[in-house]
PDB file of N, CA and C in Angstrom:
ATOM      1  N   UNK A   1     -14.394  -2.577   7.302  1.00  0.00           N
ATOM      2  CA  UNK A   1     -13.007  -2.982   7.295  1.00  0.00           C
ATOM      3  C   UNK A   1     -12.106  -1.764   7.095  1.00  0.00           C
ATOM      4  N   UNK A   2     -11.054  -1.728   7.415  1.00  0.00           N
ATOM      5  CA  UNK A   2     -10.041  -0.543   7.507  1.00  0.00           C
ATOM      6  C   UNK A   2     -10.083   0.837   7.997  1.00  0.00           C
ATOM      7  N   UNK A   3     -11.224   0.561   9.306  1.00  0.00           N
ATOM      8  CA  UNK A   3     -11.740   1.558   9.921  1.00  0.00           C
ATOM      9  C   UNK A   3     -11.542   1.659  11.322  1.00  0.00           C
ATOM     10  N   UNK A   4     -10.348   0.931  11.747  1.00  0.00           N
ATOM     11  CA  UNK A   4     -10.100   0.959  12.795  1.00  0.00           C
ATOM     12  C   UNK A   4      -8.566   1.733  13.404  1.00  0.00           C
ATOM     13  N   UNK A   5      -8.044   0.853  14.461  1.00  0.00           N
ATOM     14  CA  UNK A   5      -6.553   1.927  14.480  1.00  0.00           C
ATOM     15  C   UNK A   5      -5.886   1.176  13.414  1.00  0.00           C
ATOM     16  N   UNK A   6      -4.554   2.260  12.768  1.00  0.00           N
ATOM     17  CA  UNK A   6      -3.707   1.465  12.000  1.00  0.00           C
ATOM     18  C   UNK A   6      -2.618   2.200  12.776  1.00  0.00           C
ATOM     19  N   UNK A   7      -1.963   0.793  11.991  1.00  0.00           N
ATOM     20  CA  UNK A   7      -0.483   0.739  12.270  1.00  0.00           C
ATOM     21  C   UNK A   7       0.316   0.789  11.460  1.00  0.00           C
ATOM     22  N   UNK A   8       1.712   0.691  11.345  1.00  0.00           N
ATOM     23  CA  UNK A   8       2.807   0.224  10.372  1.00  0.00           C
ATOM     24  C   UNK A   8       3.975  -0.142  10.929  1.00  0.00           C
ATOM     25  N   UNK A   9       4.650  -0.589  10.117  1.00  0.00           N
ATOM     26  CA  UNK A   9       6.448  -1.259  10.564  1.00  0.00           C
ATOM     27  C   UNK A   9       7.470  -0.167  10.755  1.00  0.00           C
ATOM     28  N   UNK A  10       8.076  -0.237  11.645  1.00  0.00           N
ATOM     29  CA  UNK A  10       9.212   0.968  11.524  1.00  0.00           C
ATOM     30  C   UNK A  10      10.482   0.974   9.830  1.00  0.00           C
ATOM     31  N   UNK A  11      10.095  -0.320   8.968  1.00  0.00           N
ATOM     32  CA  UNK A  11      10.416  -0.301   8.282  1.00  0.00           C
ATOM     33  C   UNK A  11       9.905   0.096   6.958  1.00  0.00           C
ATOM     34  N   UNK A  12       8.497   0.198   6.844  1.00  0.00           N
ATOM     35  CA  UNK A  12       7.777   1.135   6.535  1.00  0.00           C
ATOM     36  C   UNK A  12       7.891   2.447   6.797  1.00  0.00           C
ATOM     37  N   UNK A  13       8.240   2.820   7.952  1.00  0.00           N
ATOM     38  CA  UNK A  13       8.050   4.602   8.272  1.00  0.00           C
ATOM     39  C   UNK A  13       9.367   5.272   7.607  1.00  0.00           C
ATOM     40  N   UNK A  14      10.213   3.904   7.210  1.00  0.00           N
ATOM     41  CA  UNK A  14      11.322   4.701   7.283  1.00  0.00           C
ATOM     42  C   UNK A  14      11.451   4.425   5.829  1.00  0.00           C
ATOM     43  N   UNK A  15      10.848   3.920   5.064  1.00  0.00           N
ATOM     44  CA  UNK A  15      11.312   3.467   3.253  1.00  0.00           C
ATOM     45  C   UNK A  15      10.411   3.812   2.227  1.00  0.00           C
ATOM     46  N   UNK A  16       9.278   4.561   3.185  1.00  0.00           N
ATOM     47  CA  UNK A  16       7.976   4.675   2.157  1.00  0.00           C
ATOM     48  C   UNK A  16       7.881   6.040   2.346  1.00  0.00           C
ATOM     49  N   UNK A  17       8.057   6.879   1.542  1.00  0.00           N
ATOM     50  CA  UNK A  17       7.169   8.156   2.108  1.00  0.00           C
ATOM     51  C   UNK A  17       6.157   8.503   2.438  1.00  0.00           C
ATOM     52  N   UNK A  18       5.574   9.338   3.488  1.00  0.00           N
ATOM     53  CA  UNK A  18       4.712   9.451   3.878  1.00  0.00           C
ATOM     54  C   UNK A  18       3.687   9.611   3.418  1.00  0.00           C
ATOM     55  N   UNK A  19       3.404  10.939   1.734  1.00  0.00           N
ATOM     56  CA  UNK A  19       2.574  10.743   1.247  1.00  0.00           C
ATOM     57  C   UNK A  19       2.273   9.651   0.665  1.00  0.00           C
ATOM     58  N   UNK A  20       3.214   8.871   0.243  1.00  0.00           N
ATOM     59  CA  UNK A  20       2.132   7.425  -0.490  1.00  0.00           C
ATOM     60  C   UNK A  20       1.868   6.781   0.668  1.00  0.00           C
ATOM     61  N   UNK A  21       2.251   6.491   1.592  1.00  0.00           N
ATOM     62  CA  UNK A  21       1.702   5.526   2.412  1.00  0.00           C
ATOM     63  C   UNK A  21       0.464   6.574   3.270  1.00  0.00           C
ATOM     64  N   UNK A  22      -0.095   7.513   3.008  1.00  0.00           N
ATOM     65  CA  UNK A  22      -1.654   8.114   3.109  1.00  0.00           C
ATOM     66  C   UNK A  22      -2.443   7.630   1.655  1.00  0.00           C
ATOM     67  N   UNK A  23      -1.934   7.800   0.682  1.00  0.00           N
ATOM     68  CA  UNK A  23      -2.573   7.201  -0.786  1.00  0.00           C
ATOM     69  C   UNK A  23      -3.004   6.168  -0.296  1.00  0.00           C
ATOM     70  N   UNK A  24      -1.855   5.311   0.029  1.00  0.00           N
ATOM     71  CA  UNK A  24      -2.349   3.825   0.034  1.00  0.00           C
ATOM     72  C   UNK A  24      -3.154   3.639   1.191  1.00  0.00           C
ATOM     73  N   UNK A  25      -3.358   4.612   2.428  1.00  0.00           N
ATOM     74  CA  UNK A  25      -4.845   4.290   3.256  1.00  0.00           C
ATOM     75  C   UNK A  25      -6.032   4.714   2.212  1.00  0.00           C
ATOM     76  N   UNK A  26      -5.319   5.704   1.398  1.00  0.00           N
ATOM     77  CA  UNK A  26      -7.260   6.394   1.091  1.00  0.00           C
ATOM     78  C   UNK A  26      -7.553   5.726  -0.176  1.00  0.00           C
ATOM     79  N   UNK A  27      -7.101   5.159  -1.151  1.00  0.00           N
ATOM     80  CA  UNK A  27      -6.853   4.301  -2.177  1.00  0.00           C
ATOM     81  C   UNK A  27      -8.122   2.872  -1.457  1.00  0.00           C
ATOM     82  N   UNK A  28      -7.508   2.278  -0.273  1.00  0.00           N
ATOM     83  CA  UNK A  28      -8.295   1.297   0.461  1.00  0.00           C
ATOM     84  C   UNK A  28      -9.570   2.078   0.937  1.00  0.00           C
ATOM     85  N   UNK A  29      -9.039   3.165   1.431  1.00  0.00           N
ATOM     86  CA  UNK A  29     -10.758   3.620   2.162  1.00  0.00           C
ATOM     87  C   UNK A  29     -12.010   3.882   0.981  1.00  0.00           C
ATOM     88  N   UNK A  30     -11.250   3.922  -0.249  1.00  0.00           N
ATOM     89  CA  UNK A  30     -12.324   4.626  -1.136  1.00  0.00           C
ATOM     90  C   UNK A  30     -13.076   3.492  -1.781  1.00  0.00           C
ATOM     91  N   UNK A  31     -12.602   2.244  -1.691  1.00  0.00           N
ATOM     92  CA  UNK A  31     -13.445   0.826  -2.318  1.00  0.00           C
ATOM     93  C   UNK A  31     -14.628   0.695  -1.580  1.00  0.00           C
ATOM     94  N   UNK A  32     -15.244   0.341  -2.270  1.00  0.00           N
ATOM     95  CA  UNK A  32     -16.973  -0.353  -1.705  1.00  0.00           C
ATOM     96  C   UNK A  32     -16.484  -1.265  -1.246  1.00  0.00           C
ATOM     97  N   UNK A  33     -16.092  -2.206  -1.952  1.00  0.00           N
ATOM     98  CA  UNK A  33     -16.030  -3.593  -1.237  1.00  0.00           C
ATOM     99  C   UNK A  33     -14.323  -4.143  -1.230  1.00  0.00           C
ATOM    100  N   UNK A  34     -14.577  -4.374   0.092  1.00  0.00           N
ATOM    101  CA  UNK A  34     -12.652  -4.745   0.551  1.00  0.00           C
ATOM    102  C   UNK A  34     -12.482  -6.128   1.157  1.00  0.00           C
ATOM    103  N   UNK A  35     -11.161  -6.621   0.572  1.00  0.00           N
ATOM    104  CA  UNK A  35     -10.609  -7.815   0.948  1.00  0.00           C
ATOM    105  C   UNK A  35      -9.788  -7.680   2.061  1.00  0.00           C
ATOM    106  N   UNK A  36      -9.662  -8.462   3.079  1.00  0.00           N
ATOM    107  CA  UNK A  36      -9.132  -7.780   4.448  1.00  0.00           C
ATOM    108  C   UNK A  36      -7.913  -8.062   3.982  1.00  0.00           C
ATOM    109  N   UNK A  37      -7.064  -8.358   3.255  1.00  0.00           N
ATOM    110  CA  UNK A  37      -5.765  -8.310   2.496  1.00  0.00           C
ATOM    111  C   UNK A  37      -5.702  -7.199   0.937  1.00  0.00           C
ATOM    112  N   UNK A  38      -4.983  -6.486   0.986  1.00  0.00           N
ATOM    113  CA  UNK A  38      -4.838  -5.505   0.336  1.00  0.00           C
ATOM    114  C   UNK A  38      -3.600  -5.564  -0.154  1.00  0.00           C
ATOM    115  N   UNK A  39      -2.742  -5.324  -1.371  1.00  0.00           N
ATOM    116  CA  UNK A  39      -1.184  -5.865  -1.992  1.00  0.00           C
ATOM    117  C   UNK A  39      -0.921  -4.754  -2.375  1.00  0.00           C
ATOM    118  N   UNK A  40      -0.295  -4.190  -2.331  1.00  0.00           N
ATOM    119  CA  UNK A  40       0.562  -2.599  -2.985  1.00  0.00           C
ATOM    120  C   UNK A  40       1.661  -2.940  -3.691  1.00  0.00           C
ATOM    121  N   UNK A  41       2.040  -3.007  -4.556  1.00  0.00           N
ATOM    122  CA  UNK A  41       3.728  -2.735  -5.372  1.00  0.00           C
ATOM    123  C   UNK A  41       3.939  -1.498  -6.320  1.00  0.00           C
ATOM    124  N   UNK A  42       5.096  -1.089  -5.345  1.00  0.00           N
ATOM    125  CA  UNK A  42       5.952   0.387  -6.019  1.00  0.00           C
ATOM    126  C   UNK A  42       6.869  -0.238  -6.798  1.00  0.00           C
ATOM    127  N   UNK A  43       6.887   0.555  -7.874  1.00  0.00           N
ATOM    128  CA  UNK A  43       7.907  -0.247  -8.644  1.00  0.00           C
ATOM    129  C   UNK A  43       8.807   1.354  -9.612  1.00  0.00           C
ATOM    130  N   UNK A  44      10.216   1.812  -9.552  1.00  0.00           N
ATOM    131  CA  UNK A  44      10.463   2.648  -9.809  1.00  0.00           C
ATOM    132  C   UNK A  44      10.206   2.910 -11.594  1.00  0.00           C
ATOM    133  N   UNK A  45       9.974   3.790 -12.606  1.00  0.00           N
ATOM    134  CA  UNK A  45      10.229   3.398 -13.804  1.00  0.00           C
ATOM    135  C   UNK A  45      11.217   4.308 -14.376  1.00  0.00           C
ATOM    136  N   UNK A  46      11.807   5.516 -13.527  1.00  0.00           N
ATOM    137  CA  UNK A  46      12.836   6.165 -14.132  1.00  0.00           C
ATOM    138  C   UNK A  46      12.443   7.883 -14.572  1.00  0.00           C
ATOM    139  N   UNK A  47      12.719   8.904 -14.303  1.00  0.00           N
ATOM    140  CA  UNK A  47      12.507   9.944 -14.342  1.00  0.00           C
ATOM    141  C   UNK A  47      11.643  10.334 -13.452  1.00  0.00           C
ATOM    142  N   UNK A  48      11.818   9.931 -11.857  1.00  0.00           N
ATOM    143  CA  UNK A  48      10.688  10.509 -11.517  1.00  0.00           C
ATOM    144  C   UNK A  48       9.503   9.714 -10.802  1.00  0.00           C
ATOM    145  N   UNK A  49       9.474   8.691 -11.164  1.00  0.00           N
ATOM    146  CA  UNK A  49       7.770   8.514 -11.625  1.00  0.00           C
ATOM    147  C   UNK A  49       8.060   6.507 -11.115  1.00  0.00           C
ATOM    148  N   UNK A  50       7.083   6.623 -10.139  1.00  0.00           N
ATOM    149  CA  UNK A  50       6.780   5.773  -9.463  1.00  0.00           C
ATOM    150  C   UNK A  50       5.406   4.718 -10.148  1.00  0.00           C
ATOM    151  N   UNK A  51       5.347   3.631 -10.491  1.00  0.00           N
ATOM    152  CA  UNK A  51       4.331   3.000 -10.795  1.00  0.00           C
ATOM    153  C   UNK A  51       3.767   2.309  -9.141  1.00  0.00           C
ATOM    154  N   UNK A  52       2.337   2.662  -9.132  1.00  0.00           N
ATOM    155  CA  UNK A  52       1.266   1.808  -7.736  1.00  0.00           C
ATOM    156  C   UNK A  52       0.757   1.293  -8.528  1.00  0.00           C
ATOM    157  N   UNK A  53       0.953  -0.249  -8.105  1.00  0.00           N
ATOM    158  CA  UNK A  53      -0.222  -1.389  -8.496  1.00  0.00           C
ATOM    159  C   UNK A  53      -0.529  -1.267  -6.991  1.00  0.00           C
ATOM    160  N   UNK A  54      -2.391  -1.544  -7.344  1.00  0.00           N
ATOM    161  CA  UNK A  54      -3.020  -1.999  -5.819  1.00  0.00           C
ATOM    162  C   UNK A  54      -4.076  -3.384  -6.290  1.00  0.00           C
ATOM    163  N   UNK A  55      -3.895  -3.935  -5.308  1.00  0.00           N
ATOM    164  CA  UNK A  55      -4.507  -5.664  -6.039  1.00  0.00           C
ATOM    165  C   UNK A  55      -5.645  -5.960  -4.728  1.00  0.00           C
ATOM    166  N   UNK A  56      -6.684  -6.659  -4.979  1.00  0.00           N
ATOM    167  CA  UNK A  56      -6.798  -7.180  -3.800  1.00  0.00           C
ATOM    168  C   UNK A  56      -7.253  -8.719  -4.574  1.00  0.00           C
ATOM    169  N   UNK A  57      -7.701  -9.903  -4.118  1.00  0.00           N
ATOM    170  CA  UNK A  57      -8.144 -10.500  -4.600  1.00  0.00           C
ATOM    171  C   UNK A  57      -9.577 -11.176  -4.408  1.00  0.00           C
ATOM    172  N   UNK A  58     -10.819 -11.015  -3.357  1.00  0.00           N
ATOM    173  CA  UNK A  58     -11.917 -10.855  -3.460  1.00  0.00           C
ATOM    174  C   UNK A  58     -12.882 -10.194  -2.754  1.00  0.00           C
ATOM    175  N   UNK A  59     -13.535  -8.589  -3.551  1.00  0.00           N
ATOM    176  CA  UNK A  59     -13.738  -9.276  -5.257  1.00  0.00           C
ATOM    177  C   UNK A  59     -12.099  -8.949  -5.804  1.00  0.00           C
ATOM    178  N   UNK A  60     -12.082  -9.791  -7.246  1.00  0.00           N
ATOM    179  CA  UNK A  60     -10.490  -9.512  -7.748  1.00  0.00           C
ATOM    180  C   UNK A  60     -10.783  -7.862  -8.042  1.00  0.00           C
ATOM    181  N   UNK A  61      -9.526  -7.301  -7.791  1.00  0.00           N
ATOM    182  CA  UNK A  61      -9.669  -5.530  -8.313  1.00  0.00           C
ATOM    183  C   UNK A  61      -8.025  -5.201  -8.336  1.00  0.00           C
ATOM    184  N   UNK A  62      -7.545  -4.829  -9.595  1.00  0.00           N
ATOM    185  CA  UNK A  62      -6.396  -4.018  -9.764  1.00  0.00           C
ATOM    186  C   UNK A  62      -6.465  -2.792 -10.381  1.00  0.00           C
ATOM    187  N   UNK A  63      -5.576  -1.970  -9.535  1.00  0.00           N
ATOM    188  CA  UNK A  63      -5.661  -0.762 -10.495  1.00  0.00           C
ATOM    189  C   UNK A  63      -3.950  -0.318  -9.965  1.00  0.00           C
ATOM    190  N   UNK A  64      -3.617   0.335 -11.145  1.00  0.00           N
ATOM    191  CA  UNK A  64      -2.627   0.819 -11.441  1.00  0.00           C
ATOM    192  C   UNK A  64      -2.109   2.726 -11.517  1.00  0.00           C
ATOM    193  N   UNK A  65      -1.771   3.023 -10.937  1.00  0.00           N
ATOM    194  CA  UNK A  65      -1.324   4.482 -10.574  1.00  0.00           C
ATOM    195  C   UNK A  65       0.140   5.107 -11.362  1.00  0.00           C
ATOM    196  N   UNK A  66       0.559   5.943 -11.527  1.00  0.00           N
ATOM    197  CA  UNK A  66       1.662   6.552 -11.790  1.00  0.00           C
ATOM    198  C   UNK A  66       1.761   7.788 -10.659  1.00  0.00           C
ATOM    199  N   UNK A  67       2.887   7.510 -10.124  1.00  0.00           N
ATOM    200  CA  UNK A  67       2.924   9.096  -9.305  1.00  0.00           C
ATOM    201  C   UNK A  67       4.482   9.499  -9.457  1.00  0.00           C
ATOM    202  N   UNK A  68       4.514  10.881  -9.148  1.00  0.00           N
ATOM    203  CA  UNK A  68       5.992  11.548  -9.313  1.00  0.00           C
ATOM    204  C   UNK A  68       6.185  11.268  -7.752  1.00  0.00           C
ATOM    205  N   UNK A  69       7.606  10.834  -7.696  1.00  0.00           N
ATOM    206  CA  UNK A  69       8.820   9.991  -6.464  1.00  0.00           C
ATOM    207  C   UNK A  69       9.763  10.180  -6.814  1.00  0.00           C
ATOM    208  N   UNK A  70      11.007  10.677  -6.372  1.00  0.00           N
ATOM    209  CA  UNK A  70      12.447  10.373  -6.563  1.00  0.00           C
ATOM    210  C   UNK A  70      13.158   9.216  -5.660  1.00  0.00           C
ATOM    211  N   UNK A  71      11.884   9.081  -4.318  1.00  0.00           N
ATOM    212  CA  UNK A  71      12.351   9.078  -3.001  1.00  0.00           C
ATOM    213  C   UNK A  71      12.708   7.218  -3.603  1.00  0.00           C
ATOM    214  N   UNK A  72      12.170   6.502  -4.085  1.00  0.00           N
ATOM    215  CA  UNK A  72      11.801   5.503  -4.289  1.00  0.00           C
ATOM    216  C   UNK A  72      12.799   4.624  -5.519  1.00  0.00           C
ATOM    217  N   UNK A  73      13.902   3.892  -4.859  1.00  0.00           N
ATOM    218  CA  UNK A  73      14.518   3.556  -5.663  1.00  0.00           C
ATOM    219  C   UNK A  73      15.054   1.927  -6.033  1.00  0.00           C
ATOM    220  N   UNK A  74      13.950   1.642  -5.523  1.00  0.00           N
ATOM    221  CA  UNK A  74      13.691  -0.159  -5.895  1.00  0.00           C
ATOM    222  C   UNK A  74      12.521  -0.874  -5.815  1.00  0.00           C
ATOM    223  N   UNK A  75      12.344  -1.925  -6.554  1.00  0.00           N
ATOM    224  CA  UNK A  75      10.974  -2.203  -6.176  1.00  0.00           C
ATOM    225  C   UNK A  75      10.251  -2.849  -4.625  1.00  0.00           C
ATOM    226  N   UNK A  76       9.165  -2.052  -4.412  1.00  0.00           N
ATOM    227  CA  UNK A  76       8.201  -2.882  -3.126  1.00  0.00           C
ATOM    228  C   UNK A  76       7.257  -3.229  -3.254  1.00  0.00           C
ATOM    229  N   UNK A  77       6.897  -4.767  -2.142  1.00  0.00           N
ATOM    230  CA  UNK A  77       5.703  -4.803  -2.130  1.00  0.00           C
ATOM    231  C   UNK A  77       5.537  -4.982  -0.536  1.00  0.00           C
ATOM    232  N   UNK A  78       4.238  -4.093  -0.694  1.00  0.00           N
ATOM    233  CA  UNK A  78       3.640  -4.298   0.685  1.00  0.00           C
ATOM    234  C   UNK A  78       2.215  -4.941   0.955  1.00  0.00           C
ATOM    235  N   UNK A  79       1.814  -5.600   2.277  1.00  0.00           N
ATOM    236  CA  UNK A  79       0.529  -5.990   2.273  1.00  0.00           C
ATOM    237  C   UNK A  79       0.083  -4.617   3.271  1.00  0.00           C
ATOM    238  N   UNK A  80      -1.395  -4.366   3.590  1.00  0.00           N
ATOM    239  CA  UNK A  80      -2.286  -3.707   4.150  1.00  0.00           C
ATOM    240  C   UNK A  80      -3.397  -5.096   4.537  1.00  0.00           C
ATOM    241  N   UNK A  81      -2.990  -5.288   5.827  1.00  0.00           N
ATOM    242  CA  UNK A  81      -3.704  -6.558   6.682  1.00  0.00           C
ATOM    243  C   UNK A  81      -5.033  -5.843   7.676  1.00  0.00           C
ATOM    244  N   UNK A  82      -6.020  -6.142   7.572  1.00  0.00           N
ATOM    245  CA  UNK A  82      -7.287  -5.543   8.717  1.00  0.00           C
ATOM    246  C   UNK A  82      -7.510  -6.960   9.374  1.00  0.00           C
ATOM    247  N   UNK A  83      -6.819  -7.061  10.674  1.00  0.00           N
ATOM    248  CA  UNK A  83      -7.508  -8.239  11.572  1.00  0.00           C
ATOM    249  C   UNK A  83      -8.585  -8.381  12.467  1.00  0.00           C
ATOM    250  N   UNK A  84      -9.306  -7.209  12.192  1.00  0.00           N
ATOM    251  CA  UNK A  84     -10.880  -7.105  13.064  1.00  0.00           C
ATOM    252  C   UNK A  84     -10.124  -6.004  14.001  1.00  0.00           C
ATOM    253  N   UNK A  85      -9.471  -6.032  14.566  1.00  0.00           N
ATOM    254  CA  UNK A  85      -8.688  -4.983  15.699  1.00  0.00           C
ATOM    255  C   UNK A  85      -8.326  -3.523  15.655  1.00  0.00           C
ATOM    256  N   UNK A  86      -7.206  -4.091  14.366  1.00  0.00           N
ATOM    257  CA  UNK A  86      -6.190  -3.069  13.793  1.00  0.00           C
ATOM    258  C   UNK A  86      -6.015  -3.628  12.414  1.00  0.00           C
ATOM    259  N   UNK A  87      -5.743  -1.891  11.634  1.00  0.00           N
ATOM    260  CA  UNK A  87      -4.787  -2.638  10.663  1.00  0.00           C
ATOM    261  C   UNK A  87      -3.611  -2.073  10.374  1.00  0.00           C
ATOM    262  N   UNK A  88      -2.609  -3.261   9.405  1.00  0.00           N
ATOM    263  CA  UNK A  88      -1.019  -2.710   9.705  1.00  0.00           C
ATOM    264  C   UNK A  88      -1.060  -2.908   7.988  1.00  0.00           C
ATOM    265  N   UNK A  89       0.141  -1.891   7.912  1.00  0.00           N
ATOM    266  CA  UNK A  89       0.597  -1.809   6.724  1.00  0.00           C
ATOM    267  C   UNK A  89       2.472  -2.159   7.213  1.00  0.00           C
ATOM    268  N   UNK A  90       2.925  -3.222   6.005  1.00  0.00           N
ATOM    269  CA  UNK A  90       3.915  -4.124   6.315  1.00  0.00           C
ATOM    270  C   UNK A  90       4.400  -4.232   5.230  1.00  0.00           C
ATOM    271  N   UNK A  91       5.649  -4.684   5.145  1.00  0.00           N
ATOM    272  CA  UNK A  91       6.651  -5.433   3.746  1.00  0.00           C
ATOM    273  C   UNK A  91       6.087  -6.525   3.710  1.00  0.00           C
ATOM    274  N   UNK A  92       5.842  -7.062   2.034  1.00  0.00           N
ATOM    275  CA  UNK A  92       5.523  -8.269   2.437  1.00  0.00           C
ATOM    276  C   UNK A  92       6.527  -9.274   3.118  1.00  0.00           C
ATOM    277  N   UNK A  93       7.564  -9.122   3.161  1.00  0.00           N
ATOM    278  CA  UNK A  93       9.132 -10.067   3.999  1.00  0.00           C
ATOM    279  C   UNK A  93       8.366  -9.962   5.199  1.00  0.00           C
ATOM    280  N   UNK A  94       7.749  -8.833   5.923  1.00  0.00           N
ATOM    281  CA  UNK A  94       7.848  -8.591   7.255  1.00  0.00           C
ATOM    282  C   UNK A  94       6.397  -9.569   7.595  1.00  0.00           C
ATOM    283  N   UNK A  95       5.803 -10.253   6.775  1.00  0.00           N
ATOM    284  CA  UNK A  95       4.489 -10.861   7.076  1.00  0.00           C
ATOM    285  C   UNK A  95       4.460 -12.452   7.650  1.00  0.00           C
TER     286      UNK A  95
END
């Protein structure tokens, strides 16, 4: 799973920076075992510093990140969808 072409939203290319949205492929590539639904939320906390939750739900797995961002100034969530084809990384609104 998540080894095929990916994609994303032009609303993505344009609200996420680029390095996290590579985190959040290699974050997915680095699990043993993956849920073909994948949940990301950026959430700003102030000085800097970006909180990543990454969720999937089976098997259940969260883990939680801190990274330095200025770029990032409200909260998101995004899904990371693998439909056998492709996979896209999306807002969740955009799903």
């Amino acid at each position: 799973m998540f080894t095929n072409e990916r994609y994303l939203t032009r609303e993505v290319a344009h609200q996420v920076p680029i390095k996290i949205q590579l985190l959040m492929w290699d974050l997915v590539e680095k699990l043993e075992e993956k849920d073909y639904l994948q949940i990301f939320e950026l959430t700003p906390k102030g000085s800097g510093i970006v909180e990543l939750v990454h969720k999937q739900e089976i098997p259940e797995i969260t883990s939680i990140y801190k990274i330095k961002n200025t770029d990032i100034k409200e909260k998101m969530k995004l899904y990371m969808i693998d439909s056998g084809e492709y996979s896209t990384l999306m807002f969740s609104h955009e799903y």
